[in-house]
PDB file of N, CA and C in Angstrom:
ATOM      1  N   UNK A   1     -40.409 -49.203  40.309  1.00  0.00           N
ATOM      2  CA  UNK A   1     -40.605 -50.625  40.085  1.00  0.00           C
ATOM      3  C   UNK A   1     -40.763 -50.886  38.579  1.00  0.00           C
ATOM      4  N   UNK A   2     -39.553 -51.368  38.083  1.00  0.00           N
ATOM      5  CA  UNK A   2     -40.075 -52.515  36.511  1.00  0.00           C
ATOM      6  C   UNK A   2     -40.991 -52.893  36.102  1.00  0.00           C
ATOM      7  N   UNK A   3     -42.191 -52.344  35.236  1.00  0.00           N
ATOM      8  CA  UNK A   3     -43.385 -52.684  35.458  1.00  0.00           C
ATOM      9  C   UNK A   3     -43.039 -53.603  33.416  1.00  0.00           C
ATOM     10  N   UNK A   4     -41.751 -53.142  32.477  1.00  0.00           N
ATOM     11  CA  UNK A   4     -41.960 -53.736  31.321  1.00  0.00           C
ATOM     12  C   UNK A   4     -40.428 -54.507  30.966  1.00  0.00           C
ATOM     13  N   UNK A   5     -40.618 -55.625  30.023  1.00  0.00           N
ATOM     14  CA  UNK A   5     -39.536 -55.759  29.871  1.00  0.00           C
ATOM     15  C   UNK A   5     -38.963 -55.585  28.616  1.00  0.00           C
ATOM     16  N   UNK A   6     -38.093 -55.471  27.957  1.00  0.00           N
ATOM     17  CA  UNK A   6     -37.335 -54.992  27.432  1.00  0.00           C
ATOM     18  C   UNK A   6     -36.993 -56.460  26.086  1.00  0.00           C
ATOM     19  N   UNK A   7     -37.862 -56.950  25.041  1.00  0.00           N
ATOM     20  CA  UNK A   7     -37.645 -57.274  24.469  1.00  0.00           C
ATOM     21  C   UNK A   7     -36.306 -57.784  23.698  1.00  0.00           C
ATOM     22  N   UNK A   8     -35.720 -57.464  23.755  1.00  0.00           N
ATOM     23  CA  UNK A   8     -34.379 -57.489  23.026  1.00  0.00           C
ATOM     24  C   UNK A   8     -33.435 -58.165  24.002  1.00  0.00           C
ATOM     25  N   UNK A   9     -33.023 -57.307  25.085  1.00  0.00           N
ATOM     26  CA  UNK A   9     -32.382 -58.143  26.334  1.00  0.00           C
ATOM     27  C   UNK A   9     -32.959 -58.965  26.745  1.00  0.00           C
ATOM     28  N   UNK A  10     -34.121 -58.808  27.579  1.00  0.00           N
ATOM     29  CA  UNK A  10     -34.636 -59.301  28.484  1.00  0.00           C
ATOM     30  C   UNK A  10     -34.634 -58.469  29.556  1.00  0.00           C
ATOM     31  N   UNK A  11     -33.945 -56.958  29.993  1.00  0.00           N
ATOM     32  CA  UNK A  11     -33.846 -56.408  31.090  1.00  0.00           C
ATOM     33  C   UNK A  11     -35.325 -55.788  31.582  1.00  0.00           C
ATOM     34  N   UNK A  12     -35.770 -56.253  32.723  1.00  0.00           N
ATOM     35  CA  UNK A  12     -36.419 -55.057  33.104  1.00  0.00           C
ATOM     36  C   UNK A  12     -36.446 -53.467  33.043  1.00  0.00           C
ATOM     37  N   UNK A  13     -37.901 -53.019  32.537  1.00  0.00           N
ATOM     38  CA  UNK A  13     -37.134 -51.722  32.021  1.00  0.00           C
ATOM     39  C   UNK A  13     -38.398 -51.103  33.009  1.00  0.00           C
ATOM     40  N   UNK A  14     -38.353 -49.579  33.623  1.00  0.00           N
ATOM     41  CA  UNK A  14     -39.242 -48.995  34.264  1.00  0.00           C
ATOM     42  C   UNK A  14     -39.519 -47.535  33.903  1.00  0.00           C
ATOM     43  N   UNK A  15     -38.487 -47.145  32.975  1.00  0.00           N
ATOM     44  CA  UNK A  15     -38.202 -45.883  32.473  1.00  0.00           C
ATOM     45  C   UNK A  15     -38.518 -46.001  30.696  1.00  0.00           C
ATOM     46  N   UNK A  16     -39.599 -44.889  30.174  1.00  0.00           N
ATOM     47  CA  UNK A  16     -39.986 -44.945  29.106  1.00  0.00           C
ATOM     48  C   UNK A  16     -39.288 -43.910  28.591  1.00  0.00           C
ATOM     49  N   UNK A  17     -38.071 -44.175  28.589  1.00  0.00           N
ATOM     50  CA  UNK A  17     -37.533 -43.254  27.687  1.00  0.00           C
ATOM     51  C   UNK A  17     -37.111 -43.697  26.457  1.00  0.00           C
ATOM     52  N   UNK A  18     -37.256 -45.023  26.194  1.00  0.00           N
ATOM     53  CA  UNK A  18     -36.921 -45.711  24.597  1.00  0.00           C
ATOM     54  C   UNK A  18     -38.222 -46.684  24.274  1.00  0.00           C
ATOM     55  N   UNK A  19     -39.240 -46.399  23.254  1.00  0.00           N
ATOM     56  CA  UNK A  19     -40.446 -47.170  23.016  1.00  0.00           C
ATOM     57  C   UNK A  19     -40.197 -47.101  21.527  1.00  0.00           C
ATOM     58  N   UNK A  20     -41.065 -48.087  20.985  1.00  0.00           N
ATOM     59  CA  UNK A  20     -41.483 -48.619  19.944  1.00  0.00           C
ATOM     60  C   UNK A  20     -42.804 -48.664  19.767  1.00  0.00           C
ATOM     61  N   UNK A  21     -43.296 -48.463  18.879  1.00  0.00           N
ATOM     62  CA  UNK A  21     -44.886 -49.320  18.551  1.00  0.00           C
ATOM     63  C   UNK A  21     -44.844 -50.236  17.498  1.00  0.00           C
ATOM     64  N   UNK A  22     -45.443 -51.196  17.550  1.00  0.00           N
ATOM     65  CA  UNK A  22     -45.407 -52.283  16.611  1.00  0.00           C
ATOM     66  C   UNK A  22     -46.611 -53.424  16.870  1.00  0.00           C
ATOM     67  N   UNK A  23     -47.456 -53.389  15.449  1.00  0.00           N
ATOM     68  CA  UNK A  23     -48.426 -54.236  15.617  1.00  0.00           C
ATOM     69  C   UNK A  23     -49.859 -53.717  16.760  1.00  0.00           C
ATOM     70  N   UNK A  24     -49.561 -52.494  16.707  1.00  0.00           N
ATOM     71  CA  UNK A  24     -50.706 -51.829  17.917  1.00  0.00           C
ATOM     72  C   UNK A  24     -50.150 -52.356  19.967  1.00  0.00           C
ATOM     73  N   UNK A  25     -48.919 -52.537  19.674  1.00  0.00           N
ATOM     74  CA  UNK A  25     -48.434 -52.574  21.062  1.00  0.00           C
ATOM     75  C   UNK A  25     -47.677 -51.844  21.257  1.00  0.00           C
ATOM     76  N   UNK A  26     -47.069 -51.165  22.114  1.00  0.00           N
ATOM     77  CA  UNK A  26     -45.975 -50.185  23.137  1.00  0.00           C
ATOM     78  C   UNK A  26     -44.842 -51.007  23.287  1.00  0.00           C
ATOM     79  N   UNK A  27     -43.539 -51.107  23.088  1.00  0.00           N
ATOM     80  CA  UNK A  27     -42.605 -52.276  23.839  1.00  0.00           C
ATOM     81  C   UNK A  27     -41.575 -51.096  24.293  1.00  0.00           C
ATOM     82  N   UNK A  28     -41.324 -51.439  25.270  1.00  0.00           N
ATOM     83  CA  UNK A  28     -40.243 -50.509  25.948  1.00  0.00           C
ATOM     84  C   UNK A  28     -39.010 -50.778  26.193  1.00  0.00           C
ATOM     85  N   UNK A  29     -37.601 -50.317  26.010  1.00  0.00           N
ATOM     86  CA  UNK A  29     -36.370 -50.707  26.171  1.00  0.00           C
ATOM     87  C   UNK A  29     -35.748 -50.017  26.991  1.00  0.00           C
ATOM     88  N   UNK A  30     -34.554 -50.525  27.488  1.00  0.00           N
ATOM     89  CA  UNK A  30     -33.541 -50.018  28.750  1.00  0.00           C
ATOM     90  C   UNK A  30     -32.406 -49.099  28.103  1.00  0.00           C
ATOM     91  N   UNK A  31     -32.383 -48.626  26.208  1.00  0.00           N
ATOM     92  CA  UNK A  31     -31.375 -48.402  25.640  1.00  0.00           C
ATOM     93  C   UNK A  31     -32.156 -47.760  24.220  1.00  0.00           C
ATOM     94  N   UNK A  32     -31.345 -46.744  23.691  1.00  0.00           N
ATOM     95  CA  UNK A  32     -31.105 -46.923  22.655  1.00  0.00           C
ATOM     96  C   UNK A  32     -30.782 -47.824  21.459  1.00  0.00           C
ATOM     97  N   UNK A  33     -29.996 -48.522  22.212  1.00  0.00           N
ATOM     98  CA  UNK A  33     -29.186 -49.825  20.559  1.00  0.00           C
ATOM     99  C   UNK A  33     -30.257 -50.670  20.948  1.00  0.00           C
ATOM    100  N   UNK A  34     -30.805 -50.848  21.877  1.00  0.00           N
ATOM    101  CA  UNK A  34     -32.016 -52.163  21.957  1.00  0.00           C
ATOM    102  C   UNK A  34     -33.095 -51.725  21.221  1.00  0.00           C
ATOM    103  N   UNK A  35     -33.754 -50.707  21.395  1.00  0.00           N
ATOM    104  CA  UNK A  35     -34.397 -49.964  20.572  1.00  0.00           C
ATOM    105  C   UNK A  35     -34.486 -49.859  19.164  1.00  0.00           C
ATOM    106  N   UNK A  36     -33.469 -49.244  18.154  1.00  0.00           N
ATOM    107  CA  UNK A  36     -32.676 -49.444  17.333  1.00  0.00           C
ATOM    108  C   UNK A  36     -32.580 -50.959  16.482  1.00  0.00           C
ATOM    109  N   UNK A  37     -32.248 -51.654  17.705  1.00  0.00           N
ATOM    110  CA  UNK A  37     -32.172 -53.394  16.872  1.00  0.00           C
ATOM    111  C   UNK A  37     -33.513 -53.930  16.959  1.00  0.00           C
ATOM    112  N   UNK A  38     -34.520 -53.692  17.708  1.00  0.00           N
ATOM    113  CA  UNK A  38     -35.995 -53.959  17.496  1.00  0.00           C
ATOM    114  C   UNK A  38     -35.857 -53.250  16.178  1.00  0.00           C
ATOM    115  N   UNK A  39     -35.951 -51.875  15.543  1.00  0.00           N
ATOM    116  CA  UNK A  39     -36.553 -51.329  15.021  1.00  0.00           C
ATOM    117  C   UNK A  39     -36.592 -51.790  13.563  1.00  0.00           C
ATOM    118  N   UNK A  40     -35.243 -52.236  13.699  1.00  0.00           N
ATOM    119  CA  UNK A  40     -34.615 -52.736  11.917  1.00  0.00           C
ATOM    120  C   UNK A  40     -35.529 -54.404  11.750  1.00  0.00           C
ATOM    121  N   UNK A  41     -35.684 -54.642  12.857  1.00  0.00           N
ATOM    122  CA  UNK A  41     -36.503 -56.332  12.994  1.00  0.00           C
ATOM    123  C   UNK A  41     -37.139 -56.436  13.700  1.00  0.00           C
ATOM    124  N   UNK A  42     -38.577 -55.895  14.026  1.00  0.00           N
ATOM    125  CA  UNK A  42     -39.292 -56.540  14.890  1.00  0.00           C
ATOM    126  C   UNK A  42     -39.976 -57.642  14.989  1.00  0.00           C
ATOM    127  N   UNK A  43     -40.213 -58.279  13.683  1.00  0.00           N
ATOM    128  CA  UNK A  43     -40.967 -59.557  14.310  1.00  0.00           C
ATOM    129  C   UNK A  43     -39.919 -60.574  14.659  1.00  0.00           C
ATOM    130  N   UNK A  44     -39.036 -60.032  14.613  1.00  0.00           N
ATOM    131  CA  UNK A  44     -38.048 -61.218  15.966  1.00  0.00           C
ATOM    132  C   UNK A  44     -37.812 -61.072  17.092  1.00  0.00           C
ATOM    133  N   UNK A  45     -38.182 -59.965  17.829  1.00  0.00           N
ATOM    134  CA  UNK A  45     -38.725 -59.838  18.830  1.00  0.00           C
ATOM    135  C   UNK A  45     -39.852 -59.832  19.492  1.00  0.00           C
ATOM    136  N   UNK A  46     -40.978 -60.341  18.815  1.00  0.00           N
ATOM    137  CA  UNK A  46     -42.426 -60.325  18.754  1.00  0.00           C
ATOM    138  C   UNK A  46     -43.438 -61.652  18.668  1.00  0.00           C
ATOM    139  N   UNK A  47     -42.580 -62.474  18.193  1.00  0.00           N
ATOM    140  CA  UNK A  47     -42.526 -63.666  18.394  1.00  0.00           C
ATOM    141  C   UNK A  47     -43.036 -64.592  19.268  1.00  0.00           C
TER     142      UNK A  47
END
């Protein structure tokens, strides 16, 4: 079960195999390149 979502898309994500930390939070993605494009900009996803 999808318990995070995935900032960048919007996809439900349930698998922590792509995280970030930022700002003292965890954000979790469904991808690499989502991952990746948080990483270069996060406060546009944070928002």
């Amino acid at each position: 079960m999808a318990k995070n979502i995935d900032p960048v898309c919007g996809m439900k994500v349930s698998d922590a195999s792509f995280t970030s930390n930022y700002g003292g939070k965890t954000y979790y993605f469904c991808c690499g390149h989502c991952k990746q494009t948080f990483d270069q900009n996060p406060i546009k996803y944070t928002r």
